[in-house]
Protein backbone atom coordinates (compact mmCIF):
# COMPACT_ATOMS: atom_id res chain seq x y z
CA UNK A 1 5.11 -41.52 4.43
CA UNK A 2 8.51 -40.92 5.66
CA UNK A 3 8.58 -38.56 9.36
CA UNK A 4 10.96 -35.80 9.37
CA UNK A 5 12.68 -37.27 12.76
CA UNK A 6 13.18 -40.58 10.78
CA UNK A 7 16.33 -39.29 8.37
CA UNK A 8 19.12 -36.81 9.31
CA UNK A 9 17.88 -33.37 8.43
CA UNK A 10 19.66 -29.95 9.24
CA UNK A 11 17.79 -26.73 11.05
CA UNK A 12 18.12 -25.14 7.44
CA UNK A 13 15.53 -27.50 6.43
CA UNK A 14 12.99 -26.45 8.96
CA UNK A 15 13.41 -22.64 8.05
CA UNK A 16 12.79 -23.19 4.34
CA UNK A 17 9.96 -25.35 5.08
CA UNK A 18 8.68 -22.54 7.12
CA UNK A 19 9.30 -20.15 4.13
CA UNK A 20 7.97 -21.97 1.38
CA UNK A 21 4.51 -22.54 3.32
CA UNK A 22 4.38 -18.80 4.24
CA UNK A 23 4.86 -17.88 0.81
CA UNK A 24 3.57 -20.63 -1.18
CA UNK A 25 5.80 -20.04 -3.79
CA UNK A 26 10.06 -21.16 -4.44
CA UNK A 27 10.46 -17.60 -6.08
CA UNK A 28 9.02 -15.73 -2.46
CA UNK A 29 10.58 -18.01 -0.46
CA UNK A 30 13.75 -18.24 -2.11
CA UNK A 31 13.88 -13.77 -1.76
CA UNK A 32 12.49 -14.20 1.47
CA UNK A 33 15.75 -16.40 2.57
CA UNK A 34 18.41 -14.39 -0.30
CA UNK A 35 19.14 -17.58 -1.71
CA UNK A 36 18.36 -18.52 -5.69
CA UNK A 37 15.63 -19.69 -7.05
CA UNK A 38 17.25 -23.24 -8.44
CA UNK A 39 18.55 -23.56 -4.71
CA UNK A 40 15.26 -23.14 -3.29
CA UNK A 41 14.16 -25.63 -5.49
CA UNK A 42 16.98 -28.04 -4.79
CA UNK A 43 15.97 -27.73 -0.94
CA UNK A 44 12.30 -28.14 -2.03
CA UNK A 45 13.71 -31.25 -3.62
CA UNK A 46 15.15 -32.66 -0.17
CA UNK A 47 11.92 -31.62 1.94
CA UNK A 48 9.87 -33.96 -0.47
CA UNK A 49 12.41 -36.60 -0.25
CA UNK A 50 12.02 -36.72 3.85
CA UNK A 51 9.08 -36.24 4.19
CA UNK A 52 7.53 -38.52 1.53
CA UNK A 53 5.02 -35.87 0.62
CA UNK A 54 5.08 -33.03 -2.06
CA UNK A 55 4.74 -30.29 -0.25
CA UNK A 56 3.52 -28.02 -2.31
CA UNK A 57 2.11 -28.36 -5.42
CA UNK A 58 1.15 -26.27 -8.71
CA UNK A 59 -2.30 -25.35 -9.53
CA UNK A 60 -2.57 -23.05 -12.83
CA UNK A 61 -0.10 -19.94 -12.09
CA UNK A 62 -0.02 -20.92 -8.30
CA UNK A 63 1.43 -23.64 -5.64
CA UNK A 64 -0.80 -25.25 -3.12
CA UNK A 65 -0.03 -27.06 0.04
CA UNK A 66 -0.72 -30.50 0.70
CA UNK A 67 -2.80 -31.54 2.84
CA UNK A 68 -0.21 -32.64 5.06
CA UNK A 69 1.64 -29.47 4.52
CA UNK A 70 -1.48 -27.82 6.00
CA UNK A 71 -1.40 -30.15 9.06
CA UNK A 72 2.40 -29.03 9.67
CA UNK A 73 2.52 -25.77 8.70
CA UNK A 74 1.88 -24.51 12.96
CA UNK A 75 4.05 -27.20 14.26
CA UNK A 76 6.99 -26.43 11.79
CA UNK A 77 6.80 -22.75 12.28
CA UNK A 78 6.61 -22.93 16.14
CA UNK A 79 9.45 -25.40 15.78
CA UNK A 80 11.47 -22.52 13.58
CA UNK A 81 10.55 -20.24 15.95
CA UNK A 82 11.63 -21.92 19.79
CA UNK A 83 15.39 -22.73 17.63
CA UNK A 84 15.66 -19.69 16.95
CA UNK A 85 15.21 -18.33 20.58
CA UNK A 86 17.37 -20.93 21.56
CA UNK A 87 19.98 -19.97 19.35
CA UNK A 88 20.17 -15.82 20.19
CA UNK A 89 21.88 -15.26 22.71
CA UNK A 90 20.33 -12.96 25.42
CA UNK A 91 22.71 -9.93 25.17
CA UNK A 92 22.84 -6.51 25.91
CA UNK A 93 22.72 -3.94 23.34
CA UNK A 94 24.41 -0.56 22.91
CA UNK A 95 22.64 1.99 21.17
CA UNK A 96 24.73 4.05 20.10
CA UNK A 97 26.68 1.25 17.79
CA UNK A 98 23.66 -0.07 16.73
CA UNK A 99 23.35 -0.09 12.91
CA UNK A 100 19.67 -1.50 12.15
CA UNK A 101 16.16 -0.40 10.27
CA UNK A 102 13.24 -1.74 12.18
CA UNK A 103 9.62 -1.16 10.93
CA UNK A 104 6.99 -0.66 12.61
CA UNK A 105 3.36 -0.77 11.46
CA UNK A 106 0.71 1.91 12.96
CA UNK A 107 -2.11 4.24 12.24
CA UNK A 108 -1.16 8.01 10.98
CA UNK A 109 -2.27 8.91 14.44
CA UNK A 110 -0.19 7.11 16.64
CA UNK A 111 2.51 8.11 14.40
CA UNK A 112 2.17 11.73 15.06
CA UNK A 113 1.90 11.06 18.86
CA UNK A 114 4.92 8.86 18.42
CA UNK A 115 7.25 10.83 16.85
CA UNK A 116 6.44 13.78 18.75
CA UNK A 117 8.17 12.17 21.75
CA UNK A 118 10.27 9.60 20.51
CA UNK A 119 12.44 11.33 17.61
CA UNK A 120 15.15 13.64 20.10
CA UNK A 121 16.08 10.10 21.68
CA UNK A 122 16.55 7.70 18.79
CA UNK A 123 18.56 10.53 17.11
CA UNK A 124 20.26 11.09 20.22
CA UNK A 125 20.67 7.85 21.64
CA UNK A 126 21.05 5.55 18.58
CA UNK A 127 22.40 7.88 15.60
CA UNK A 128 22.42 4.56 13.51
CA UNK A 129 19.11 3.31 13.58
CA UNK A 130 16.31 3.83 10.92
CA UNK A 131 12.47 3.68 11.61
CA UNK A 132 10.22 2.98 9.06
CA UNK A 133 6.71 3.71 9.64
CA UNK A 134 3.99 2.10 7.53
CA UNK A 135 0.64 3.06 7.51
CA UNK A 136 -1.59 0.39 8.87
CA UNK A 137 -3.77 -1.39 6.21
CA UNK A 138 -7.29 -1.97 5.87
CA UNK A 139 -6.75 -4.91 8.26
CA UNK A 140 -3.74 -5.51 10.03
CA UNK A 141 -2.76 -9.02 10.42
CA UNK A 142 -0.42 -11.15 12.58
CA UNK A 143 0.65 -13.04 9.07
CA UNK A 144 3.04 -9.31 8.64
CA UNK A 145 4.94 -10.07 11.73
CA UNK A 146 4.75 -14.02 11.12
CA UNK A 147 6.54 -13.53 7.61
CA UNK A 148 8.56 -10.72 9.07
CA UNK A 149 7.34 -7.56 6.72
CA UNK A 150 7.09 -5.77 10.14
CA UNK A 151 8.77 -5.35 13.51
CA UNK A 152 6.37 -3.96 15.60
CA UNK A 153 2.55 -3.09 15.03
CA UNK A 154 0.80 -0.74 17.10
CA UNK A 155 -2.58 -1.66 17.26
CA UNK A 156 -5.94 -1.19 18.93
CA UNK A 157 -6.64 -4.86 19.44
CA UNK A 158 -4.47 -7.77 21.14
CA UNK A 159 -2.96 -10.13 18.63
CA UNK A 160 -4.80 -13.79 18.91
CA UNK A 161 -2.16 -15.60 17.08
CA UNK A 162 -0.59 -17.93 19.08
CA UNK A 163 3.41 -16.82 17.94
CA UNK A 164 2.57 -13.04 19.02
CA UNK A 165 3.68 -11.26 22.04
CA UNK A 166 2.46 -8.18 23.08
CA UNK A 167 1.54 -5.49 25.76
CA UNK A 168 -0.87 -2.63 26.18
CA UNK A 169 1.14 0.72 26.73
CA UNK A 170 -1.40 3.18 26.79
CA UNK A 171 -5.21 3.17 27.19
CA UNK A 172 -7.04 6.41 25.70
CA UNK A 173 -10.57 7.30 25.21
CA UNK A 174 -12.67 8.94 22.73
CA UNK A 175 -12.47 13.07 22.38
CA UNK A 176 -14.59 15.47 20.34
CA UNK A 177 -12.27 17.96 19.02
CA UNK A 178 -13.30 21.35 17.26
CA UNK A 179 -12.89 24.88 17.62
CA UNK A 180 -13.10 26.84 20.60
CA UNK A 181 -15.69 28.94 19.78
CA UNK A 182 -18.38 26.06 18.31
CA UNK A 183 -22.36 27.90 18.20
CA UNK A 184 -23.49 24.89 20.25
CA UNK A 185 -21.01 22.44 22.19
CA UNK A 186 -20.80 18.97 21.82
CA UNK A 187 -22.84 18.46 25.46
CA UNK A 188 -25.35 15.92 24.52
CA UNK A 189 -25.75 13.43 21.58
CA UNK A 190 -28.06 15.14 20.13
CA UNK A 191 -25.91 18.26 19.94
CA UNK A 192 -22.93 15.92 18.99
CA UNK A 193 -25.37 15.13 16.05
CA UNK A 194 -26.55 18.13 14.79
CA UNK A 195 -22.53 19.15 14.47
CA UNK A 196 -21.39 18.71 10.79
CA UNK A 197 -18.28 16.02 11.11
CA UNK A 198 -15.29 14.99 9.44
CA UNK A 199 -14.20 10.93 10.08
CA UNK A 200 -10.83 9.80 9.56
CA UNK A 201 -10.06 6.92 7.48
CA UNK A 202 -7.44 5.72 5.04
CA UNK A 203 -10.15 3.67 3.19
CA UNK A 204 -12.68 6.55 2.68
CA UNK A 205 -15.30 4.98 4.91
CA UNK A 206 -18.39 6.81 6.75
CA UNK A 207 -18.84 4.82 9.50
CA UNK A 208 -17.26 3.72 12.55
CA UNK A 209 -17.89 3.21 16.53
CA UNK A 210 -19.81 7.03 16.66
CA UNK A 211 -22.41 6.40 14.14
CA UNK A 212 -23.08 3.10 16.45
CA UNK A 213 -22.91 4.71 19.46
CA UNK A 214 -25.55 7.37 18.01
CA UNK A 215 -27.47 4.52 16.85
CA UNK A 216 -28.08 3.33 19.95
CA UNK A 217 -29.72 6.62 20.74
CA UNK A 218 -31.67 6.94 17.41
CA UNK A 219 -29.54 9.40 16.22
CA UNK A 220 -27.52 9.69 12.96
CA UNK A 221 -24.90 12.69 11.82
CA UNK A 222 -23.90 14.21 9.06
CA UNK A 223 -20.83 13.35 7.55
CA UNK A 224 -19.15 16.63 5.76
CA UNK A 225 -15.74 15.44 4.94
CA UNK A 226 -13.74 11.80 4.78
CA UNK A 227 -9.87 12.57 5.00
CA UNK A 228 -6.81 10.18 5.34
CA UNK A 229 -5.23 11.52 8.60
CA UNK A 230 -5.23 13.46 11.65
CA UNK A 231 -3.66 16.65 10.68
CA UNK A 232 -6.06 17.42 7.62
CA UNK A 233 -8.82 16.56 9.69
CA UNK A 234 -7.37 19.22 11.92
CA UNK A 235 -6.70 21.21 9.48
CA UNK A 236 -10.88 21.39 8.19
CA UNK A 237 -12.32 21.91 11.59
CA UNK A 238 -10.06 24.87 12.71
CA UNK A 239 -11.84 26.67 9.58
CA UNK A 240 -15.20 25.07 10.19
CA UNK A 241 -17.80 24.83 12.73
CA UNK A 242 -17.18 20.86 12.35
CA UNK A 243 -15.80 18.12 14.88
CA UNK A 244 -13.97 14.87 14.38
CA UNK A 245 -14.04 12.14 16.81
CA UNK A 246 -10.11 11.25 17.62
CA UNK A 247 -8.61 9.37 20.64
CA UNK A 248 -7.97 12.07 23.37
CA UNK A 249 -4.44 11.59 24.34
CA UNK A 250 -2.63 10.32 20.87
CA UNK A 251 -4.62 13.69 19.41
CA UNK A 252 -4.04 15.84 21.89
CA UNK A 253 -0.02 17.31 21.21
CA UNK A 254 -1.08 17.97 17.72
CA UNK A 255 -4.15 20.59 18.43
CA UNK A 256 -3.65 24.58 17.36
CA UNK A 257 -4.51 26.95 20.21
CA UNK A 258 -7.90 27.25 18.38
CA UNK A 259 -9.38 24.16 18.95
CA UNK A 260 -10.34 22.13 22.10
CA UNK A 261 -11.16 18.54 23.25
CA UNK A 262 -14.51 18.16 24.08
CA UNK A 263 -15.52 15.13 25.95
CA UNK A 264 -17.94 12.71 24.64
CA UNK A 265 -21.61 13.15 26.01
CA UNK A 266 -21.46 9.78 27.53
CA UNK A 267 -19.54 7.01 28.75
CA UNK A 268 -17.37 5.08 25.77
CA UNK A 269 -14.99 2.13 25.36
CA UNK A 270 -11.66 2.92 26.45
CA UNK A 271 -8.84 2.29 23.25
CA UNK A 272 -5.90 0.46 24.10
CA UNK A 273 -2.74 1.17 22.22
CA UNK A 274 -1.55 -2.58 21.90
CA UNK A 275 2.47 -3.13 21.16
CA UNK A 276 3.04 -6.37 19.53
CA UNK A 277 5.56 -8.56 18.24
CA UNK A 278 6.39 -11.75 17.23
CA UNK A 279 8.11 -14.77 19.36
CA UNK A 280 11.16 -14.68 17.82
CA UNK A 281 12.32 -11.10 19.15
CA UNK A 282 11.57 -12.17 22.51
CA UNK A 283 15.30 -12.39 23.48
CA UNK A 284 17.10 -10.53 20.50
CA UNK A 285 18.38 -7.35 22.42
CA UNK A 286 18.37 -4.80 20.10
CA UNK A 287 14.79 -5.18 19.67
CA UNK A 288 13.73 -5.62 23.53
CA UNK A 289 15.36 -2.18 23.46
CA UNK A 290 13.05 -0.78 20.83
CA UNK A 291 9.75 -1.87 22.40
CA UNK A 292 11.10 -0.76 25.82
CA UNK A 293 11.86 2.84 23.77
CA UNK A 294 8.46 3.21 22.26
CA UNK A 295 6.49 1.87 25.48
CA UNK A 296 8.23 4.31 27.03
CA UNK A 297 7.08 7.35 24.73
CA UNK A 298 3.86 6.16 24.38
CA UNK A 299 3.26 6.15 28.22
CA UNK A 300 4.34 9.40 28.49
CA UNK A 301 1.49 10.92 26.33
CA UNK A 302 -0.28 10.11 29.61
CA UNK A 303 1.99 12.54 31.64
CA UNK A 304 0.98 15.63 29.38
């Protein structure tokens, strides 16, 4: 088998390589890069030929690596990656000329939080930039920022892939949040159980980290409601004698003067607010800006 060092081969080589075993397929990789689908397949043509190997190869409706493909798929992509670093230059960036749409990936409720103290400046300060906010899915994954769907990801968990960067901005804890006037406070978990509750979750599930935590004490609860966000969950318990169970400090800007945050009867894990990104933003400017921007207006949730 031929080695890639062995022949003359140009950086453009190493990118589509890259692409095609992201997307296992000439069509995705050829939108991916905005080229055409015959010169994807040309390039495809000129991978096989240095490399000795085939790359990918078709299985029914679908392409599969090689084996080899699988053994070079890190290297090539970390390879992609460092050239590319290499390559941008570390300048400065001026706001208010930049012209760009970054998206970043969170949950509905650091959106609200976000925007909340983030939208005056980027209007202000960069009149030409777009955010795009997507909703984070049932399970976020580094393979979005790898393939470049997203930006920046918000996130309660630090990435483990090896190409992501990231920092924690903002560590918040677990509230009980319901109206002002609730028959019997939220002071033990037993009382936190006998309270009718609303959960918030995209997917429509029950259960998350309360039912465990009540679990642990022998306790269950009553689930009255399963909404998608923050604000109709808000919306339900300032009519109700119910509670939902939202971070403390993301939720707390968006609460009508009828309702309060409890605190939780006992001791809980604290929630990070993770910011992460991949390698190759490390020195583009206009993005360093961005995270800086957003790390900034998360932070100050702390401050209010």
């Amino acid at each position: 088998m031929a080695s890639i060092t062995g022949v003359h081969l140009d950086l453009n080589l190493l990118v589509t390589l890259d692409a095609l075993l992201d997307e296992r397929s000439v069509t995705a990789a050829a939108d991916r890069l905005y080229v055409t689908q015959p010169a994807m397949s040309r390039t495809l043509a000129r991978i096989r030929q240095a490399t000795g190997d085939q790359i990918l190869v078709r299985s029914g409706r679908v392409m599969l690596p090689t084996p080899y493909a699988e053994q070079i798929r890190d290297e090539v992509h970390h390879l992609v990656t460092r050239a590319n670093a290499v390559l941008t230059p570390a300048t400065e960036v001026d706001p208010a000329t930049l012209d760009r749409t970054f998206t970043v990936q969170c949950s509905d409720i650091v959106v609200d939080a976000l925007v909340t103290h983030l939208a005056a400046d980027l209007t202000r300060m960069a009149p030409g930039v777009c955010l795009r906010v997507l909703s984070d899915a049932a399970d976020v994954a580094a393979e979005d920022l790898r393939r470049g769907r997203v930006d920046l990801q918000i996130t309660n968990q630090v990435p483990a892939h090896a190409d992501a960067r990231s920092t924690t901005v903002l560590t918040d804890e677990l509230a009980v949040i319901g109206r002002r006037d609730l028959p019997r406070p939220p002071s033990s978990w037993a009382a936190l159980a006998a309270l009718g509750h609303v959960v918030i979750s995209r997917q429509g599930g029950r259960h998350n980290r309360v039912d465990d935590l009540l679990k642990e004490r022998k306790l269950s609860r009553k689930v009255a409601f399963t909404v998608p966000t923050l604000a109709l969950a808000l919306r339900i318990v300032a009519t109700h004698n119910l509670v939902v169970v939202a971070p403390r400090l993301l939720s707390g800007h968006a609460l009508p003067s009828s309702l309060r945050s409890y605190p939780m009867p006992g001791p809980t894990s604290p929630i990070p607010a993770v910011l992460a990104w991949h390698a190759r933003h490390d020195r583009d400017a206009a993005h360093r800006w961005l995270r800086a921007l957003i790390a900034d207006a998360l932070r100050a949730i702390t401050e209010h």
